[in-house]
PDB file of N, CA and C in Angstrom:
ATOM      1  N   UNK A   1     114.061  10.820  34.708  1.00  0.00           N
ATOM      2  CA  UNK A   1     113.504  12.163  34.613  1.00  0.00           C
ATOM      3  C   UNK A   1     113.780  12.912  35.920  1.00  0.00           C
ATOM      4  N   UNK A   2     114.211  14.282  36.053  1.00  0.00           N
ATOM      5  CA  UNK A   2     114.534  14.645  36.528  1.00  0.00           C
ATOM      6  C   UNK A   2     113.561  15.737  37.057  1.00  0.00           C
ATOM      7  N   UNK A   3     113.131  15.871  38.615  1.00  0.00           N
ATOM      8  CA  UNK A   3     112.015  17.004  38.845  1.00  0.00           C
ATOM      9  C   UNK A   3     112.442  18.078  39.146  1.00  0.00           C
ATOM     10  N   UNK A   4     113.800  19.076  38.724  1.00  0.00           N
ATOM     11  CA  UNK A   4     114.250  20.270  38.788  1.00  0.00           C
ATOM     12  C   UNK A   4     114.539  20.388  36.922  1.00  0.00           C
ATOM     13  N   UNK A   5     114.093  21.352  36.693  1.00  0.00           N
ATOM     14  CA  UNK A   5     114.848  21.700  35.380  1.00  0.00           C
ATOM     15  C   UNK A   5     116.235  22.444  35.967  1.00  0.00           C
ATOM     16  N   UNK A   6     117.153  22.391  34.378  1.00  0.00           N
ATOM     17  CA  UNK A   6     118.635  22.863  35.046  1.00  0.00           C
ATOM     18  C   UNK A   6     118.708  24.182  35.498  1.00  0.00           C
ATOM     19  N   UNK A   7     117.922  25.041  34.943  1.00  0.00           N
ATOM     20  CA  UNK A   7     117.596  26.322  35.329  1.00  0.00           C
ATOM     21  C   UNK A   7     117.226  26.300  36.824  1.00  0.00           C
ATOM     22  N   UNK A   8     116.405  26.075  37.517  1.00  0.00           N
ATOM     23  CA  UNK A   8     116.386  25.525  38.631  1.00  0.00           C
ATOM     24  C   UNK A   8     117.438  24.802  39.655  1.00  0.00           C
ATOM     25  N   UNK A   9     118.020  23.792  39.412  1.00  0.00           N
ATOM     26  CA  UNK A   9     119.304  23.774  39.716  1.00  0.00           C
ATOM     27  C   UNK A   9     120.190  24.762  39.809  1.00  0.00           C
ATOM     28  N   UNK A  10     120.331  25.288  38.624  1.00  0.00           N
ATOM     29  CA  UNK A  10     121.333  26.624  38.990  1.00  0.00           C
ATOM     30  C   UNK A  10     121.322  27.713  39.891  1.00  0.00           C
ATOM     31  N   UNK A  11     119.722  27.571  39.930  1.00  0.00           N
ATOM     32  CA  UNK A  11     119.524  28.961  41.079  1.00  0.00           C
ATOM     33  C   UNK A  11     119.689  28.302  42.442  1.00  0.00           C
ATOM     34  N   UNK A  12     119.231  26.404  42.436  1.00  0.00           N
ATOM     35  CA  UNK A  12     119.176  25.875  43.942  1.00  0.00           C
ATOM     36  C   UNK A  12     120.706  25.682  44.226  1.00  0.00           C
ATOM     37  N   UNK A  13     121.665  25.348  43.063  1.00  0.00           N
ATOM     38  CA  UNK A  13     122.912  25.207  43.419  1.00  0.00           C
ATOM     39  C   UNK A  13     123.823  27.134  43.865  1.00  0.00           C
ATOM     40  N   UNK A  14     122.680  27.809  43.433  1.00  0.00           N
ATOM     41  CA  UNK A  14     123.330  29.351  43.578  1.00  0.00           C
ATOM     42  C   UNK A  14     122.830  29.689  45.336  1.00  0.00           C
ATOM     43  N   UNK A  15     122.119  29.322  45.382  1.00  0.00           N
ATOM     44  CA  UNK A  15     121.167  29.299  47.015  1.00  0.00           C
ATOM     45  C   UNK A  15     122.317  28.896  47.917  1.00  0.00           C
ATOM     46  N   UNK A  16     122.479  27.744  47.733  1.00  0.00           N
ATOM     47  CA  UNK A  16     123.235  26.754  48.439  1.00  0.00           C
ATOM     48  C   UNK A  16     124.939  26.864  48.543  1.00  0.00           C
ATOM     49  N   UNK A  17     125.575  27.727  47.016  1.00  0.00           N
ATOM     50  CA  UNK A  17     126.844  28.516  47.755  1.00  0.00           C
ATOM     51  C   UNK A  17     126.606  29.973  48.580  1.00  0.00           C
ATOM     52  N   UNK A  18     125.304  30.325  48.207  1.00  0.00           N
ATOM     53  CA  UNK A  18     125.664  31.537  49.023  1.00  0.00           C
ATOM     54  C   UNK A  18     125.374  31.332  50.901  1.00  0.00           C
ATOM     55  N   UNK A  19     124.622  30.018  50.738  1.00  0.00           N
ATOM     56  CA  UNK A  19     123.954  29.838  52.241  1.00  0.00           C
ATOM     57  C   UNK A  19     125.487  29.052  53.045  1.00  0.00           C
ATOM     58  N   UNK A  20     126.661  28.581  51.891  1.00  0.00           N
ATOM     59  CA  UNK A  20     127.924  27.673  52.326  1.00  0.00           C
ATOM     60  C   UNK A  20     128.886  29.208  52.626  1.00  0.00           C
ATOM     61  N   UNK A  21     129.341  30.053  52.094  1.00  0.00           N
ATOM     62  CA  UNK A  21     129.252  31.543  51.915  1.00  0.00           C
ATOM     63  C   UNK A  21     129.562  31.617  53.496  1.00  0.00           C
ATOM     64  N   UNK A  22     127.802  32.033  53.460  1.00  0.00           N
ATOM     65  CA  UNK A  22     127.671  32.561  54.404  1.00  0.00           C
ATOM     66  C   UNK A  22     127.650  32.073  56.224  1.00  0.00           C
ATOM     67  N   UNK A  23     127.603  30.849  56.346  1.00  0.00           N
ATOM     68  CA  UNK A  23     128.334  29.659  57.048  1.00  0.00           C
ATOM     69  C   UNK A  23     129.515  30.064  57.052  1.00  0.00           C
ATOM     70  N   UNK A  24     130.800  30.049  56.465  1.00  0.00           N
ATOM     71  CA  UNK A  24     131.916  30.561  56.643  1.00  0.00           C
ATOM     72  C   UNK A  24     132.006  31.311  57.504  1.00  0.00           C
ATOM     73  N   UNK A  25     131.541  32.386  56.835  1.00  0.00           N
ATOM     74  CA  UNK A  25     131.941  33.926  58.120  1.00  0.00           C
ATOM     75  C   UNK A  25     131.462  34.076  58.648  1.00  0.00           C
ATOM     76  N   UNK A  26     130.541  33.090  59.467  1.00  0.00           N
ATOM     77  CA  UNK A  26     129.800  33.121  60.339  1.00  0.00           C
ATOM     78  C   UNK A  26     130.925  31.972  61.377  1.00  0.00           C
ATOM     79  N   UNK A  27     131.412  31.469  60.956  1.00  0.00           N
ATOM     80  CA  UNK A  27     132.202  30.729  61.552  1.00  0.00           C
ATOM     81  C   UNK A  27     133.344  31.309  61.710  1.00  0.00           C
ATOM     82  N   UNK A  28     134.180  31.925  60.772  1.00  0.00           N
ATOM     83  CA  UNK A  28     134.996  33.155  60.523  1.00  0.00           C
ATOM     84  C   UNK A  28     134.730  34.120  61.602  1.00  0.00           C
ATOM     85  N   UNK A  29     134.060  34.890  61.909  1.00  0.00           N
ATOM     86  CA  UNK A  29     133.276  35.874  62.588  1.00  0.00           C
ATOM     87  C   UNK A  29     133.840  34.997  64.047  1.00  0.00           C
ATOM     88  N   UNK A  30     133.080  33.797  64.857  1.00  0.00           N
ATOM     89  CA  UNK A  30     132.943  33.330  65.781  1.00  0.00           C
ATOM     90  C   UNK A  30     134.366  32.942  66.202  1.00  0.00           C
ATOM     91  N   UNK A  31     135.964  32.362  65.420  1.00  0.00           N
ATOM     92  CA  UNK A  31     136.791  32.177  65.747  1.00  0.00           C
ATOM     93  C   UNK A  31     137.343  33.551  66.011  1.00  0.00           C
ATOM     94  N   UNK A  32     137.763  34.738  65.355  1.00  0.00           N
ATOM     95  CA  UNK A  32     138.104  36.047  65.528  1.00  0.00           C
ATOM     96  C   UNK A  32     137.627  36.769  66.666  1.00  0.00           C
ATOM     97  N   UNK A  33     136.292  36.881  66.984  1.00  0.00           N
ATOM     98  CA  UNK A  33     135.458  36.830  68.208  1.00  0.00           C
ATOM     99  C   UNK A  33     134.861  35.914  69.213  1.00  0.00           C
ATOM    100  N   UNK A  34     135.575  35.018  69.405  1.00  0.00           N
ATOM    101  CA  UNK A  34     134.830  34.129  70.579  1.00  0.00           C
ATOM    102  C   UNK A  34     133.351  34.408  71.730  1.00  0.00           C
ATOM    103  N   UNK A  35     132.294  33.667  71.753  1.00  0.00           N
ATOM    104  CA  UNK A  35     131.442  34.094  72.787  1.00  0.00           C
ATOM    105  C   UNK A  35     131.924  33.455  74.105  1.00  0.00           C
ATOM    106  N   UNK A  36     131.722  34.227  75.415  1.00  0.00           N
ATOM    107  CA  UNK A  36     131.566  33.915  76.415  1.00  0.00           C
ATOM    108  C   UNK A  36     130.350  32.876  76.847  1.00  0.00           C
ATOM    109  N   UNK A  37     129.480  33.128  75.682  1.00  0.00           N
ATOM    110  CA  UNK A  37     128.656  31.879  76.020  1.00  0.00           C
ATOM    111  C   UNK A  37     128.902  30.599  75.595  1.00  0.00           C
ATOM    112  N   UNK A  38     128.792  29.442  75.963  1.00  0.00           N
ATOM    113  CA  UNK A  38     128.764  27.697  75.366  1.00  0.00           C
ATOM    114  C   UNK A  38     127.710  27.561  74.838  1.00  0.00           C
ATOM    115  N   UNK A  39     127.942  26.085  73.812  1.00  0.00           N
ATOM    116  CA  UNK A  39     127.220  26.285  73.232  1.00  0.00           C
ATOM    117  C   UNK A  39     126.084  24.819  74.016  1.00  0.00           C
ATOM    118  N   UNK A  40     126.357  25.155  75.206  1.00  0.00           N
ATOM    119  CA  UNK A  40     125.521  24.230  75.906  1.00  0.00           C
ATOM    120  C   UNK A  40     124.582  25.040  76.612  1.00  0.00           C
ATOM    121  N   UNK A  41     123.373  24.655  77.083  1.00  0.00           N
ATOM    122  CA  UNK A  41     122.175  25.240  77.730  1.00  0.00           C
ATOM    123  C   UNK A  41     121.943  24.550  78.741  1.00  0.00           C
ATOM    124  N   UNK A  42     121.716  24.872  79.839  1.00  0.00           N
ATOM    125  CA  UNK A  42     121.009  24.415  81.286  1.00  0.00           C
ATOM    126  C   UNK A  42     119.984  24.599  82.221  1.00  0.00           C
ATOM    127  N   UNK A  43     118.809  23.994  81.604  1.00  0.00           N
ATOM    128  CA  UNK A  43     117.439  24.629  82.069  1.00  0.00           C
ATOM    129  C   UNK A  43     117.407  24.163  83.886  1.00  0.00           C
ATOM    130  N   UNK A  44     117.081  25.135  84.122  1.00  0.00           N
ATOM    131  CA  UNK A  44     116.653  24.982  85.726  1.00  0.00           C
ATOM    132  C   UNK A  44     115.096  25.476  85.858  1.00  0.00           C
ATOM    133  N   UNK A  45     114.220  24.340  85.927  1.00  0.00           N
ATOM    134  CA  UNK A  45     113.156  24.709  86.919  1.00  0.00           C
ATOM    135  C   UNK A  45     113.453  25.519  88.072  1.00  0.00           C
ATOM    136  N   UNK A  46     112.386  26.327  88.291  1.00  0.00           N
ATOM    137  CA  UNK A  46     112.364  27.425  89.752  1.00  0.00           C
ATOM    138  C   UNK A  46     111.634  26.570  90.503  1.00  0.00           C
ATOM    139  N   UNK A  47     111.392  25.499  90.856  1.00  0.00           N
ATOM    140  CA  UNK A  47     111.178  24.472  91.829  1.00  0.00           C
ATOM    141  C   UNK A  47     111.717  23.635  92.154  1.00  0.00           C
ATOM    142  N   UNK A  48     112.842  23.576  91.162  1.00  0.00           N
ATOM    143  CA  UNK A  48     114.281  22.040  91.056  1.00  0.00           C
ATOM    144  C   UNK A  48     114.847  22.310  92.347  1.00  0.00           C
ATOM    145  N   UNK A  49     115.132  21.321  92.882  1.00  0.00           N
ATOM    146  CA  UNK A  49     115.729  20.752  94.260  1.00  0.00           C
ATOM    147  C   UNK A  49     117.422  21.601  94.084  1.00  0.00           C
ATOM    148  N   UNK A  50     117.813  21.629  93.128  1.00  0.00           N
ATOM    149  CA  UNK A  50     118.942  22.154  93.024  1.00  0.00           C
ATOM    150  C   UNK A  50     119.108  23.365  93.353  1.00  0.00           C
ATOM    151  N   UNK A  51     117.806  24.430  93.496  1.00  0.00           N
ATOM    152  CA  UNK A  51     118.299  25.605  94.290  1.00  0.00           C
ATOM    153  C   UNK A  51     117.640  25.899  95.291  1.00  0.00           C
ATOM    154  N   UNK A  52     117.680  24.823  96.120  1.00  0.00           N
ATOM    155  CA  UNK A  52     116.957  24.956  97.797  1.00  0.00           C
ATOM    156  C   UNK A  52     118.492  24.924  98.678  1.00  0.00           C
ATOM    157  N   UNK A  53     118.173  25.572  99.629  1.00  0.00           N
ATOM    158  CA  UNK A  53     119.154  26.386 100.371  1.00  0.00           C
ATOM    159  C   UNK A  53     119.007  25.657 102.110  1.00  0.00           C
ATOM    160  N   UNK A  54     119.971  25.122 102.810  1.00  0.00           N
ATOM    161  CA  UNK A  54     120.029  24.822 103.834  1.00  0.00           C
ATOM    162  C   UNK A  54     119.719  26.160 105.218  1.00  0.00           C
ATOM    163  N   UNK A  55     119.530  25.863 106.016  1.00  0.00           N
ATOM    164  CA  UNK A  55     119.365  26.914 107.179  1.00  0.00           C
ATOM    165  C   UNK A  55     120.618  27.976 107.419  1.00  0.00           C
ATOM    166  N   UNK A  56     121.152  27.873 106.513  1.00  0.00           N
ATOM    167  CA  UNK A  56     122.668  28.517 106.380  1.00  0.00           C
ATOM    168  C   UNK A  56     122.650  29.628 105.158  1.00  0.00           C
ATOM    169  N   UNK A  57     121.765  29.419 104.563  1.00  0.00           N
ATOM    170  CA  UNK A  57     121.515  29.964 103.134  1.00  0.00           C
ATOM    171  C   UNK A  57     122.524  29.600 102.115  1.00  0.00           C
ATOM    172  N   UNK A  58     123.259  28.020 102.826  1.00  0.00           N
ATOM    173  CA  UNK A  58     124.115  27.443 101.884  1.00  0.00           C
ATOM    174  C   UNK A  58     123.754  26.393 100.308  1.00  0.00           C
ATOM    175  N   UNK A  59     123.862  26.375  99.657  1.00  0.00           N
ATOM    176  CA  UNK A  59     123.264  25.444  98.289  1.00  0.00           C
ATOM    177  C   UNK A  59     123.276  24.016  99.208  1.00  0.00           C
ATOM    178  N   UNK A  60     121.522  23.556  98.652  1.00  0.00           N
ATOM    179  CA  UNK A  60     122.041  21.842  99.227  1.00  0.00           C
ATOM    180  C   UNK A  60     123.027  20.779  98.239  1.00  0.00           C
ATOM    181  N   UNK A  61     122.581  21.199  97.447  1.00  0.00           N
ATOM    182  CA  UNK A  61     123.731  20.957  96.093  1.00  0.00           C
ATOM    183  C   UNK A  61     124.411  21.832  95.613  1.00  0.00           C
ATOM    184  N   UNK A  62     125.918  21.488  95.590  1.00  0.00           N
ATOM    185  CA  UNK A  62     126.829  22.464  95.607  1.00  0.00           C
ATOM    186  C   UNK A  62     127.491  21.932  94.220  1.00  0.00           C
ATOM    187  N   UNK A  63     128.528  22.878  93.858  1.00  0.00           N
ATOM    188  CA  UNK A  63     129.488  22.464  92.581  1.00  0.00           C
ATOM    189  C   UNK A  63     129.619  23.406  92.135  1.00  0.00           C
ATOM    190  N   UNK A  64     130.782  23.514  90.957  1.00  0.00           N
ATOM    191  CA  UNK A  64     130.716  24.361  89.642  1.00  0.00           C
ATOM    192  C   UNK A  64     129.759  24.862  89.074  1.00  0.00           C
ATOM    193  N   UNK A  65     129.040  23.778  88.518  1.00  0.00           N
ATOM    194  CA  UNK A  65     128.098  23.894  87.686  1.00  0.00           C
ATOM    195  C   UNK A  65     127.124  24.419  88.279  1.00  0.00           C
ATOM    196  N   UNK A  66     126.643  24.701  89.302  1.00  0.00           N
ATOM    197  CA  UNK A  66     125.403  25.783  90.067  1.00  0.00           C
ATOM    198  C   UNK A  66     125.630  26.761  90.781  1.00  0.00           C
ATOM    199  N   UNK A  67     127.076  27.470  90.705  1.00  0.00           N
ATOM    200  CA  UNK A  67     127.106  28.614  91.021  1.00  0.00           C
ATOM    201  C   UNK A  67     126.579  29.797  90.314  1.00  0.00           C
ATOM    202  N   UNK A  68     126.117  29.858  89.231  1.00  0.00           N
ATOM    203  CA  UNK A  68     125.392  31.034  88.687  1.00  0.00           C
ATOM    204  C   UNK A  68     124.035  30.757  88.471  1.00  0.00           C
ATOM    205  N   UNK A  69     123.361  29.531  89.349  1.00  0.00           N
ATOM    206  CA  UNK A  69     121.844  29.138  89.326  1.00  0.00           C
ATOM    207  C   UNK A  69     121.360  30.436  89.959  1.00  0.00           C
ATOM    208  N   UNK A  70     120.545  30.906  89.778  1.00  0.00           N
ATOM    209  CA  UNK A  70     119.712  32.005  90.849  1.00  0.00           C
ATOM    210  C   UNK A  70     118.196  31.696  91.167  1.00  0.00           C
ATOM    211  N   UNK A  71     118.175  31.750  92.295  1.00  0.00           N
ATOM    212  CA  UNK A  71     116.360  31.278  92.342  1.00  0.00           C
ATOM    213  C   UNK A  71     115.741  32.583  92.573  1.00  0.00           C
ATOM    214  N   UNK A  72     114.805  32.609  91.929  1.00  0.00           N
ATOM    215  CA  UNK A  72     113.878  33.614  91.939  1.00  0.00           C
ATOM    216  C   UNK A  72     112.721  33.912  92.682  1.00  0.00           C
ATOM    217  N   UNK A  73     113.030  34.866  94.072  1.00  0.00           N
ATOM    218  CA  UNK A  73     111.836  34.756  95.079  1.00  0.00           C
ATOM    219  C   UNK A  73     110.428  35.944  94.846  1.00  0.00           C
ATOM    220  N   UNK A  74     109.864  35.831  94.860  1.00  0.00           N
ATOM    221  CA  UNK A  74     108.420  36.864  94.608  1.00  0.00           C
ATOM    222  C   UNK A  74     107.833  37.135  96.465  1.00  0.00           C
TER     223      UNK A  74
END
């Protein structure tokens, strides 16, 4: 026994091409237009050791990856 009638099905299988659809050109969309953003994230605490600054106002940790850290002074 089955707990969708087919009527049901049809509308969940109608859901489900339009939600595959729409996935496409959303993917479509993203190759034609590329973001400048990744799709990686990098949380920085405003207390992380990573943006404390030597007597130089040089990074104590330096690299690639923390040149666009900004610490936020009040």
């Amino acid at each position: 026994m089955s707990l969708l009638t087919d009527k049901q099905k049809e509308e969940l299988q109608k859901l489900a091409d339009e939600v595959l659809k729409e996935a496409k050109l959303v993917k479509e969309d993203y190759e034609n237009n590329p973001s400048d953003i990744s799709g990686s994230v990098v949380n920085v605490h405003e207390n992380s050791p990573f943006l404390d600054a030597d007597d130089n106002a040089e990074p104590v940790f330096s690299g690639s990856r923390w040149t666009r850290v900004i610490k936020n002074v009040n």
